[in-house]
Protein backbone atom coordinates (compact mmCIF):
# COMPACT_ATOMS: atom_id res chain seq x y z
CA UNK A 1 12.53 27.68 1.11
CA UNK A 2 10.44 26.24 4.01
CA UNK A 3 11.33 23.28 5.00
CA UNK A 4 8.35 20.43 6.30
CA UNK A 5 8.43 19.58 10.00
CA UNK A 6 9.73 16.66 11.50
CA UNK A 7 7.29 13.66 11.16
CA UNK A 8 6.05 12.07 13.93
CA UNK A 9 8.24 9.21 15.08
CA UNK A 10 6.73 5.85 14.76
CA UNK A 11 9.95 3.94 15.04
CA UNK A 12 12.87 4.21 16.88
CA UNK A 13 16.03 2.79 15.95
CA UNK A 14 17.50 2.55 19.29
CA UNK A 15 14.38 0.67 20.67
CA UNK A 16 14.38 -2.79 21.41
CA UNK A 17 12.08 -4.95 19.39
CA UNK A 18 10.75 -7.77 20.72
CA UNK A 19 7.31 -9.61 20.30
CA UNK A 20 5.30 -8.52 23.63
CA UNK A 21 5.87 -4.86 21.91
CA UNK A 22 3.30 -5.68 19.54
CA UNK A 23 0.82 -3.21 21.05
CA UNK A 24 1.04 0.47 20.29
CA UNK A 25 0.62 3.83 21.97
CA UNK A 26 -1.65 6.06 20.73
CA UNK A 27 -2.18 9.15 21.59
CA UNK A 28 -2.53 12.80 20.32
CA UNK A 29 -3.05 11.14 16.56
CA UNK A 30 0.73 10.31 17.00
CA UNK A 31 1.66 6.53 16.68
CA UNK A 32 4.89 4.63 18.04
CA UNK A 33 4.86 1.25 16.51
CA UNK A 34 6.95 -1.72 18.37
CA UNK A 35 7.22 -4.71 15.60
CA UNK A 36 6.51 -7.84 16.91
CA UNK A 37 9.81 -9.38 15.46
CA UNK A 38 13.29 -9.30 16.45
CA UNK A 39 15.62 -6.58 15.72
CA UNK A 40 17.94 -8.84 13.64
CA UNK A 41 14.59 -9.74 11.38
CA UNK A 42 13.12 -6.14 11.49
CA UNK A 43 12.08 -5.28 7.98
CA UNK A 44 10.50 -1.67 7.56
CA UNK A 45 7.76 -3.37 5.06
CA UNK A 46 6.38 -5.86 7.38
CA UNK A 47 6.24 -3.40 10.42
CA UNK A 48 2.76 -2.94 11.50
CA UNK A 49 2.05 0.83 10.71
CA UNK A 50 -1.17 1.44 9.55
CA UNK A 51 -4.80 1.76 10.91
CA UNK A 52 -7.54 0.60 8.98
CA UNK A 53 -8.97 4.28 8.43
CA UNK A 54 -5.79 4.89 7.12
CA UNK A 55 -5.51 2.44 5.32
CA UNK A 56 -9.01 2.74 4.01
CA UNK A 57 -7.95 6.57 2.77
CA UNK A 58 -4.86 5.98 1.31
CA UNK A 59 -6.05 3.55 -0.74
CA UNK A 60 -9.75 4.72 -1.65
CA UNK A 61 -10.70 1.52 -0.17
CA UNK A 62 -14.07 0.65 2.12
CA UNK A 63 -12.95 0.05 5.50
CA UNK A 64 -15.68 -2.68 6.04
CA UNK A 65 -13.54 -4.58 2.96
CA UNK A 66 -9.96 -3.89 4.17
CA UNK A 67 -11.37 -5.26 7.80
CA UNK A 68 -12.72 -8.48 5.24
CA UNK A 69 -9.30 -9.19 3.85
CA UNK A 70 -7.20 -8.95 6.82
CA UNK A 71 -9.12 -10.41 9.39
CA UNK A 72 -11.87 -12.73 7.89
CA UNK A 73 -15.46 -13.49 9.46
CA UNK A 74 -16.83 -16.69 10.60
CA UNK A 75 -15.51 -19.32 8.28
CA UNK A 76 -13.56 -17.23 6.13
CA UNK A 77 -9.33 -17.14 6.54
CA UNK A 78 -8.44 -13.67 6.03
CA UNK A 79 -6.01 -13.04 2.84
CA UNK A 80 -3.02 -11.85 4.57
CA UNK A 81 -1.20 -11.98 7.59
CA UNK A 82 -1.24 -9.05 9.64
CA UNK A 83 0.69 -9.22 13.17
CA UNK A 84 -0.63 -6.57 15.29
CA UNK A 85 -4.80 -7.66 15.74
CA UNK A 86 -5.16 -5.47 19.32
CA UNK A 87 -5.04 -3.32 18.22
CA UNK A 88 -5.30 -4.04 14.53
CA UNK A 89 -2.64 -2.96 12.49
CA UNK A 90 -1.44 -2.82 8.87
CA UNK A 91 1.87 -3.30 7.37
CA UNK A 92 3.10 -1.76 4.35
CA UNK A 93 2.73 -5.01 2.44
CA UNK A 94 -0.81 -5.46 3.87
CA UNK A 95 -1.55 -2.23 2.03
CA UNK A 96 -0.17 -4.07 -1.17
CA UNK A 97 -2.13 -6.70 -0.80
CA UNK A 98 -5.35 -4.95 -0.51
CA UNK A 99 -4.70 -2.70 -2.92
CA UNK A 100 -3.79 -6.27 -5.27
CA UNK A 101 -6.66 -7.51 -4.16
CA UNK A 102 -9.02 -4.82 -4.99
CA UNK A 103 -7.62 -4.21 -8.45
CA UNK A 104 -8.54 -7.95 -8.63
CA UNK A 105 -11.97 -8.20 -7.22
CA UNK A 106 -13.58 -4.88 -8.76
CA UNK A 107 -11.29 -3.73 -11.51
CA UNK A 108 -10.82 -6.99 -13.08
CA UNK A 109 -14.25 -8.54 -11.97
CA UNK A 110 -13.06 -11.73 -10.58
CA UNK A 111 -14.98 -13.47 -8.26
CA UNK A 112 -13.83 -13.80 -4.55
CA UNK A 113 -13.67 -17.46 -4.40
CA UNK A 114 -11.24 -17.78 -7.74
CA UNK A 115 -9.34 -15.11 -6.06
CA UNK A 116 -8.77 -17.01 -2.92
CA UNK A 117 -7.74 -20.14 -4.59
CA UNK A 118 -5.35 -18.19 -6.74
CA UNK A 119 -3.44 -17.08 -3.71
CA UNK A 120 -3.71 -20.59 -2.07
CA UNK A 121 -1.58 -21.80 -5.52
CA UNK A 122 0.45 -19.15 -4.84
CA UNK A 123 1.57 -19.76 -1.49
CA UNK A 124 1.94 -23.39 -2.48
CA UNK A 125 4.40 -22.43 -5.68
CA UNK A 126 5.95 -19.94 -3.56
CA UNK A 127 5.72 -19.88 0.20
CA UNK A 128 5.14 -16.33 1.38
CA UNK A 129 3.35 -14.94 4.47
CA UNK A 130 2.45 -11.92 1.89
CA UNK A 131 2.40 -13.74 -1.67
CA UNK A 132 0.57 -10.65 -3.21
CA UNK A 133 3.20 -8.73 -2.40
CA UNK A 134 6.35 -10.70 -2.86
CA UNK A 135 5.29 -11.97 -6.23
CA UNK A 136 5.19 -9.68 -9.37
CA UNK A 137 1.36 -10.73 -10.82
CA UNK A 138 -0.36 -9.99 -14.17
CA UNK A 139 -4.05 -10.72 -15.75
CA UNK A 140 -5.33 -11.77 -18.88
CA UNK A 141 -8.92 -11.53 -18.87
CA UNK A 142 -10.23 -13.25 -15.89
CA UNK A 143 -7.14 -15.40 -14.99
CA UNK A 144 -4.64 -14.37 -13.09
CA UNK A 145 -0.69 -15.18 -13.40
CA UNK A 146 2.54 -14.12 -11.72
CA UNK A 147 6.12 -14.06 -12.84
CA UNK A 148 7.85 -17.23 -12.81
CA UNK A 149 11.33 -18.05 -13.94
CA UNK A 150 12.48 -16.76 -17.73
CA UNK A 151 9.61 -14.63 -17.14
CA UNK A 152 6.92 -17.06 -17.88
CA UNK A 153 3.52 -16.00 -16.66
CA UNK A 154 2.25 -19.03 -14.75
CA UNK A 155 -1.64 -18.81 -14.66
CA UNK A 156 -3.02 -19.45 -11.14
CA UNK A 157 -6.14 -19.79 -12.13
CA UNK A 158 -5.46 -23.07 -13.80
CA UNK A 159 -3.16 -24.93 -11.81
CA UNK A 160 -0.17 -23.63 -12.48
CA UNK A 161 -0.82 -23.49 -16.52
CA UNK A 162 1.86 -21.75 -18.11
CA UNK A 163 0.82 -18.70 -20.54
CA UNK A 164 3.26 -16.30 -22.70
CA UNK A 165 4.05 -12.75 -20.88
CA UNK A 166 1.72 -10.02 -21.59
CA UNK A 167 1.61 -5.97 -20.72
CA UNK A 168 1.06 -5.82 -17.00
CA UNK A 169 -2.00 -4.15 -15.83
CA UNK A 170 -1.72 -0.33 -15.37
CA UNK A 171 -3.26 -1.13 -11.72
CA UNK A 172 -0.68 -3.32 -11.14
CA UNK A 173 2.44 -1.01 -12.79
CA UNK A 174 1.77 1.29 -9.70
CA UNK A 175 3.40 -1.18 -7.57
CA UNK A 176 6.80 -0.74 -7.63
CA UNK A 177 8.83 -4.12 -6.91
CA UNK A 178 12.92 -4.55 -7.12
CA UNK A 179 14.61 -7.35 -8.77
CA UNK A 180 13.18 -9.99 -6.58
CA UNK A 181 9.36 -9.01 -7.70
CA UNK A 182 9.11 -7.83 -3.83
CA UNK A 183 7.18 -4.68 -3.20
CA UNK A 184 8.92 -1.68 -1.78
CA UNK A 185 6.70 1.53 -3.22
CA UNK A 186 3.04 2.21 -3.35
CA UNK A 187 2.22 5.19 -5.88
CA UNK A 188 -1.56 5.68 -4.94
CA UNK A 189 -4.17 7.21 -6.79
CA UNK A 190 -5.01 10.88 -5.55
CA UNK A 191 -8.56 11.11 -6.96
CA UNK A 192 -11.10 8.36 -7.94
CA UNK A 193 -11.39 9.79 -11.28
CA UNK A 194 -7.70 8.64 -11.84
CA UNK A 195 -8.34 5.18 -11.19
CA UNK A 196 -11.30 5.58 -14.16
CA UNK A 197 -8.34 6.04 -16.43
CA UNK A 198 -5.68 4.78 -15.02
CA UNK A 199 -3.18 4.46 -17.90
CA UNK A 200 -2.97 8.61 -17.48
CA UNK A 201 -3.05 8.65 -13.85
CA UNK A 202 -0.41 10.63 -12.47
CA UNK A 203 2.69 9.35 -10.21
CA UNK A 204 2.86 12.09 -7.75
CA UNK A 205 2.41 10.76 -4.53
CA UNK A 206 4.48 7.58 -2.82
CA UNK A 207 4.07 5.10 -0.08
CA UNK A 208 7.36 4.00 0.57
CA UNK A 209 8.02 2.13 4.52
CA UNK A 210 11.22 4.17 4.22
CA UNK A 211 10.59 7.31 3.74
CA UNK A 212 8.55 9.71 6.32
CA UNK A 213 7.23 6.37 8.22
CA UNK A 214 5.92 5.40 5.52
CA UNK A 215 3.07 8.17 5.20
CA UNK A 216 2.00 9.71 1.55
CA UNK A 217 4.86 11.67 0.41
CA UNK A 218 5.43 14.09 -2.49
CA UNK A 219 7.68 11.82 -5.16
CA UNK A 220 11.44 12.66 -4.32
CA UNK A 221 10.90 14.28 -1.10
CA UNK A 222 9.85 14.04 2.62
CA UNK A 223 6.81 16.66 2.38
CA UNK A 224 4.21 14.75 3.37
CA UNK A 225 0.04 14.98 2.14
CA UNK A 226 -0.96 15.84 4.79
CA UNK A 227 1.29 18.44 5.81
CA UNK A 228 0.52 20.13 2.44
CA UNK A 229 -2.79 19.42 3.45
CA UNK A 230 -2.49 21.79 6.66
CA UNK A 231 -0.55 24.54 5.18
CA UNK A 232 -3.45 24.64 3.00
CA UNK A 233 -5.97 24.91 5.28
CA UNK A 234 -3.86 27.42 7.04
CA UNK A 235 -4.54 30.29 4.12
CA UNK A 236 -1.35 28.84 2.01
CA UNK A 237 -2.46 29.15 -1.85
CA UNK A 238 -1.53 26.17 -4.05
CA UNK A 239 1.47 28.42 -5.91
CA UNK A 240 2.70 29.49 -2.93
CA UNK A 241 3.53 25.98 -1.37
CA UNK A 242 4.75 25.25 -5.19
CA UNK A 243 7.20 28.15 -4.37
CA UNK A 244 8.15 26.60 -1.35
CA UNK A 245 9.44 23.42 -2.09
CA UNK A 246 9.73 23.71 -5.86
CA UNK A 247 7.51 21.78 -7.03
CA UNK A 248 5.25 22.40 -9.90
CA UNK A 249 1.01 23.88 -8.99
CA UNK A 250 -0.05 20.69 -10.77
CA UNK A 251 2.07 18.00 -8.64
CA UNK A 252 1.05 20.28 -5.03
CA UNK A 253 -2.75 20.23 -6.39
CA UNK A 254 -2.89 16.31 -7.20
CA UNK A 255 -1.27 15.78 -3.66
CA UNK A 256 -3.56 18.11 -1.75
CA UNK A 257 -6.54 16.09 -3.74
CA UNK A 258 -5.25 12.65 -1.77
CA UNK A 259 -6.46 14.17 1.22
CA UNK A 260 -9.11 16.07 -0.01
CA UNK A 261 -10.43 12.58 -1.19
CA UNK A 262 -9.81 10.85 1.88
CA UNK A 263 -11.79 13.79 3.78
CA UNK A 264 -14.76 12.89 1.34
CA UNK A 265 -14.13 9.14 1.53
């Protein structure tokens, strides 16, 4: 069985982290990211990772709206706190909160302004530099909630009304969280059409900060998209890679579609 080639290191563990190491190196479309944070705080979902591009592809999200949430425009905050802006940078949990916030805006069809005063009461009920990702959150028509205590949906879009619990949003199911509600996993969709019916959308694919630098990964393994991606562009046939690294033709073709969506994005 072939095995994948080693990643590209973003992230040293030997190397000191300290704020003035905010800025990164790139070169050769090979990355190596210096969090601006101490070493003792250094938490692989707050490092700052991500372009926008890529964020835009692994998400399926306009570039022009990921710059719109992270960095704002005359008079308008920005939605999360990103802490590499030259050049501008994207944690893992800024990728949660975009992809929250999309699911929001165009999936659910709430406006931008409700959306924005949602996470204001959020950060006031539960101080976080990335409430959208730290907090487990649920809809119910146009109103939005997250989990409180004894799992009580408090509804943000009434100040902090309390509602009963109802079935989370499939959009919202793909994040996964632990027991704190805090992020940790991004299962993307690999094709538009999945996010059409999203209750049958496959779980193929992972974002997790830990794994491969965080870059799209088959589920259970360190073969990356992309790679997958350039073996197939290289003349290797979808049931050959599935030979490979035993996986299944369907799981290889819905991660080889990622890409193949980003390329067309």
């Amino acid at each position: 069985m072939l095995a994948p080639p080693q990643s590209p290191i973003r992230l040293r563990d030997d190397d000191r982290l300290k704020p003035e190491h905010a800025i990164t190196s790139l070169g050769s479309g090979f990355r190596y990211t210096f969090a601006a944070m101490p070493k003792a705080n250094f938490n692989p979902l707050e490092v700052p990772n991500y372009t926008v591009e890529e964020a835009a592809r692994y998400l399926l999200v306009p570039a022009s709206t990921i710059r719109y949430w992270t960095v704002g425009e005359t008079g308008v905050v920005p939605l999360t706190t990103v802490y590499s802006r030259k050049p501008l940078l994207l944690s893992f949990k800024n990728l949660v909160e975009i992809y929250v916030l999309e699911t929001l805006r165009v999936v659910h069809d709430i406006g931008v302004p409700r959306i924005r005063r949602s996470v204001e009461e959020l950060r006031i009920e539960k101080p976080s530099k990335f409430p959208l990702a730290d907090y487990q959150l649920a809809t119910r028509g146009r109103r939005i909630y997250f989990e409180g205590e004894a799992n009580e949906l408090i509804n943000l879009t009434a100040s902090g009304q309390h509602a009963f619990k109802a079935i989370l949003n499939p959009f919202l199911k793909r994040v996964e969280r632990n027991a704190e509600g805090i992020a940790e996993k991004l299962y993307p969709f690999t094709s538009r059409k999945h996010q059409q019916n999203p209750e049958d959308a496959p779980r193929v694919v992972v974002i997790d900060p830990r794994v491969a630098f965080g870059m799209p990964v088959l589920v259970n393994s360190r073969i990356s998209t992309a790679f997958l991606m350039s073996r197939k562009n290289g003349g290797a046939s979808i049931s050959q890679l599935a030979r490979d690294y035993g996986r299944s033709e369907d799981e290889i073709a819905e991660a080889i579609s990622l890409e193949e969506a980003k390329a067309a994005a």
